[in-house]
C-alpha atoms as a PDB file:
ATOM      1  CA  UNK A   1      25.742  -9.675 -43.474  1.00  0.00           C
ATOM      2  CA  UNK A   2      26.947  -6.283 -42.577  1.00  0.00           C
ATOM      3  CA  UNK A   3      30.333  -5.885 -41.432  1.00  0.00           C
ATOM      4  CA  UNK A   4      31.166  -9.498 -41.562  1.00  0.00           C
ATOM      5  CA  UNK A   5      30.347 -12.666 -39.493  1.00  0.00           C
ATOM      6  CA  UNK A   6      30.777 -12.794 -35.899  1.00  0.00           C
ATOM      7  CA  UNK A   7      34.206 -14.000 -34.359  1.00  0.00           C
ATOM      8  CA  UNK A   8      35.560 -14.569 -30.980  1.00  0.00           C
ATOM      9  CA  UNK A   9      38.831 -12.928 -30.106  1.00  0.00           C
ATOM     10  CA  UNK A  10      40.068 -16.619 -30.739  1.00  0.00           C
ATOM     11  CA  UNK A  11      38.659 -16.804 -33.991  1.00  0.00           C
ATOM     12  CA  UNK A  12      35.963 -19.006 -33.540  1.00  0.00           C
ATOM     13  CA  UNK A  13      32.526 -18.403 -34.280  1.00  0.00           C
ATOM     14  CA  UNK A  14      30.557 -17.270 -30.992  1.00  0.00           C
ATOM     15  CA  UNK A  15      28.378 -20.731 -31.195  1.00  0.00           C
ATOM     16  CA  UNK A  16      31.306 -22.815 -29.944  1.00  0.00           C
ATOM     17  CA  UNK A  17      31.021 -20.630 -26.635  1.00  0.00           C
ATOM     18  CA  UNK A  18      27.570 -21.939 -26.010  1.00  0.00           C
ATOM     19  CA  UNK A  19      27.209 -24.743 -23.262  1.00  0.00           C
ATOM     20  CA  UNK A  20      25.683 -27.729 -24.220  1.00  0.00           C
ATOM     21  CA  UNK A  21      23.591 -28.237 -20.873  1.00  0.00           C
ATOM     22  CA  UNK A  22      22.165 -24.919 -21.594  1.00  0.00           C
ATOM     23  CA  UNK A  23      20.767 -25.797 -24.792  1.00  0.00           C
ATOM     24  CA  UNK A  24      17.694 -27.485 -23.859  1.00  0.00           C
ATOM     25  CA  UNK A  25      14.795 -25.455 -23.114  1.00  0.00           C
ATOM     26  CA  UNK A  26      14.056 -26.228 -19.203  1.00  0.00           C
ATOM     27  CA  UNK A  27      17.209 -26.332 -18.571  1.00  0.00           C
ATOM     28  CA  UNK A  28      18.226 -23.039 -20.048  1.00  0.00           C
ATOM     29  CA  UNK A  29      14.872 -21.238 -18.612  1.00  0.00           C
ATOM     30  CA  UNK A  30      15.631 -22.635 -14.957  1.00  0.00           C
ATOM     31  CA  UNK A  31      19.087 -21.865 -14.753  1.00  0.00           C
ATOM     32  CA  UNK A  32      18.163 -18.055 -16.046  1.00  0.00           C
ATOM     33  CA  UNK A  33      15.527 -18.651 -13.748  1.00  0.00           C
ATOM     34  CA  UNK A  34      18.184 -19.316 -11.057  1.00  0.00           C
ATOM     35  CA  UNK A  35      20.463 -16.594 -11.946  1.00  0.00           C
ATOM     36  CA  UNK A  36      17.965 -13.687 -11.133  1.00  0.00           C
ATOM     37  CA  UNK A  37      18.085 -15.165  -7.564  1.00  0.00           C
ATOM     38  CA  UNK A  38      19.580 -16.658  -4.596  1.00  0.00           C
ATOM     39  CA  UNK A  39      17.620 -19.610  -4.225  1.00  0.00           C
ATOM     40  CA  UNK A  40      14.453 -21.092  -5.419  1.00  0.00           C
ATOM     41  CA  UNK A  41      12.198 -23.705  -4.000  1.00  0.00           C
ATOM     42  CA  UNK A  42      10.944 -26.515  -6.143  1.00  0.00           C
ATOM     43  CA  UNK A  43       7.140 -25.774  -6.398  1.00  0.00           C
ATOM     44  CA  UNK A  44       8.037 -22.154  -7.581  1.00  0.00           C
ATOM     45  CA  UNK A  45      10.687 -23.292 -10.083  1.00  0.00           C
ATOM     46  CA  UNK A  46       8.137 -26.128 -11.505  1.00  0.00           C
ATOM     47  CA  UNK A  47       4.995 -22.990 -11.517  1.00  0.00           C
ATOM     48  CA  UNK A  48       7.184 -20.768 -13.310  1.00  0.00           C
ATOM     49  CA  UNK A  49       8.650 -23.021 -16.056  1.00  0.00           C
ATOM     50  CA  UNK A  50       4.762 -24.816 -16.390  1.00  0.00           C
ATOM     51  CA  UNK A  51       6.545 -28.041 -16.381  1.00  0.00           C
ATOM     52  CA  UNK A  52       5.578 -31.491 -14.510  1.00  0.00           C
ATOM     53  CA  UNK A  53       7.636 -32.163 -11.210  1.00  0.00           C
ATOM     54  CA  UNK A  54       9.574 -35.257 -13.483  1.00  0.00           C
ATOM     55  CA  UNK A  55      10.163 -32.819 -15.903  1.00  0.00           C
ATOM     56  CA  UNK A  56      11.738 -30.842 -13.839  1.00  0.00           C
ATOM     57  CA  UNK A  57      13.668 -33.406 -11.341  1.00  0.00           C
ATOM     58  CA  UNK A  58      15.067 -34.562 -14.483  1.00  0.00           C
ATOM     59  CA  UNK A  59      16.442 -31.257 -16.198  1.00  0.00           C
ATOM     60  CA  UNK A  60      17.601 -29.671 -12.464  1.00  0.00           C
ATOM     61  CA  UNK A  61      19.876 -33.176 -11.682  1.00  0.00           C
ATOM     62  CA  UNK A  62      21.503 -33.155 -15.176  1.00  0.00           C
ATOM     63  CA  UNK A  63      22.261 -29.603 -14.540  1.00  0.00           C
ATOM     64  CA  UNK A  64      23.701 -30.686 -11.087  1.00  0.00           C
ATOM     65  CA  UNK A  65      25.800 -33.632 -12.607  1.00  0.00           C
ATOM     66  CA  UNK A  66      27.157 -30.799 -14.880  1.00  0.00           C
ATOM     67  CA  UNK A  67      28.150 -28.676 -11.728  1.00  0.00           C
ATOM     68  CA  UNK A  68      25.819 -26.228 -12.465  1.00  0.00           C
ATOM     69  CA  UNK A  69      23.196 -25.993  -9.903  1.00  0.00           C
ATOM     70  CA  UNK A  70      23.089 -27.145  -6.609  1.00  0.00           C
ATOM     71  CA  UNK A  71      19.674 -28.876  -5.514  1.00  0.00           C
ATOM     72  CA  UNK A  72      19.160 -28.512  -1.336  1.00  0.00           C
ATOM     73  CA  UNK A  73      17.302 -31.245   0.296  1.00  0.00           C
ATOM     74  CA  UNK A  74      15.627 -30.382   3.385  1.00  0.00           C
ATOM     75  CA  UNK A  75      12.692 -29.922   5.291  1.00  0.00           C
ATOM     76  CA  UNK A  76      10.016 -27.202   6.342  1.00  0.00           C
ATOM     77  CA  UNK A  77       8.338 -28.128   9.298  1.00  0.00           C
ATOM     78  CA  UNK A  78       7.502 -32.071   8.213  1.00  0.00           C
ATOM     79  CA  UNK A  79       7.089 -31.560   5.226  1.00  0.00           C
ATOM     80  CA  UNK A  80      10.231 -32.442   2.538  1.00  0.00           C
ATOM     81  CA  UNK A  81      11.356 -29.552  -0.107  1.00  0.00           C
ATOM     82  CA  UNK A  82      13.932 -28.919  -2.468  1.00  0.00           C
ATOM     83  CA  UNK A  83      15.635 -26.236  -3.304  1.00  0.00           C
ATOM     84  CA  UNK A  84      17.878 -25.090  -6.170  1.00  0.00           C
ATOM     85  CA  UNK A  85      20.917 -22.515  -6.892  1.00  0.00           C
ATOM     86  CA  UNK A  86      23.236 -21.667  -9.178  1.00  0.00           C
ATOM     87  CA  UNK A  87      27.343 -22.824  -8.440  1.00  0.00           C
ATOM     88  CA  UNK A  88      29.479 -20.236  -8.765  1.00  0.00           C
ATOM     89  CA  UNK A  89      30.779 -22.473 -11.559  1.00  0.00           C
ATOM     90  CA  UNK A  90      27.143 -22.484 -12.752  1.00  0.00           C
ATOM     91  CA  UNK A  91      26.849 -18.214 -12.913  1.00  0.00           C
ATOM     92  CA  UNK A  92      29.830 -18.256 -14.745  1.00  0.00           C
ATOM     93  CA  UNK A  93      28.955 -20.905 -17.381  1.00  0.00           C
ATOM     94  CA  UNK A  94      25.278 -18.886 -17.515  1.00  0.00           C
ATOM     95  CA  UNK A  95      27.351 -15.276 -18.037  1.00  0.00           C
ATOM     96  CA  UNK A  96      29.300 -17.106 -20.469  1.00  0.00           C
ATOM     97  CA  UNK A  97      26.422 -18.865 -22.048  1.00  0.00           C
ATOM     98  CA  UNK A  98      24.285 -15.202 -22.539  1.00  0.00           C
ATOM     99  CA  UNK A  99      27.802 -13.248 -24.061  1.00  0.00           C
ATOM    100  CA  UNK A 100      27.766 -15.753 -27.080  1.00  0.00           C
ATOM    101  CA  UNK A 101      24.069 -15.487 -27.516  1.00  0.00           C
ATOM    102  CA  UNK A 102      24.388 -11.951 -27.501  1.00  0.00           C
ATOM    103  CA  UNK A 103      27.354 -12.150 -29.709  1.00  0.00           C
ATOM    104  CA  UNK A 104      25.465 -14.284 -32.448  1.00  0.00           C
ATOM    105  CA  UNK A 105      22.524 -11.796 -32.196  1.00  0.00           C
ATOM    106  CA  UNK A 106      25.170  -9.071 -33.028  1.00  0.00           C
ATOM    107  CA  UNK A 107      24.357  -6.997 -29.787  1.00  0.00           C
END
């Protein structure tokens, strides 16, 4: 490898920046998902990640356990919906998440 392997200013390769929650595959498309908006209601978060609604109910409440996203209860008209966001806590662990990707890519 050109110019050496990649190392944090700490020292540490880039991979022990990555989050843990982020690692799975739903998880990590719905919070990047989540972090090109402000909000995003259920049915639209379960269309665009072609998952099943347990699927997804699953993946978003381990990601709220881990602080970060925030899942809305609520209603529209009669008729129940959900809605999910990112913490603050939960941009920053995504930001964070992305720079050590980027970092093991070399870019």
């Amino acid at each position: 490898m050109a110019g050496g392997p990649e190392v944090t200013a700490s020292g540490q390769h880039p991979r022990h920046q990555l989050d843990d929650h982020l690692t799975h595959p739903v998880r990590f498309s719905l919070t990047a998902a989540l972090a090109a908006t402000e909000e995003l209601e259920f049915a639209a978060a379960r269309d665009h990640l072609q998952v099943s609604d347990s699927v997804l109910s699953r993946q978003a409440s381990a990601l709220e356990v881990a602080g970060i996203v925030r899942i809305k209860k609520g209603y529209v008209g009669k008729r129940p919906r959900t809605w999910f966001s990112l913490t603050p806590a939960g941009r920053r662990t995504w930001e964070a998440h992305l720079a050590a990707l980027r970092e093991i890519a070399g870019g």
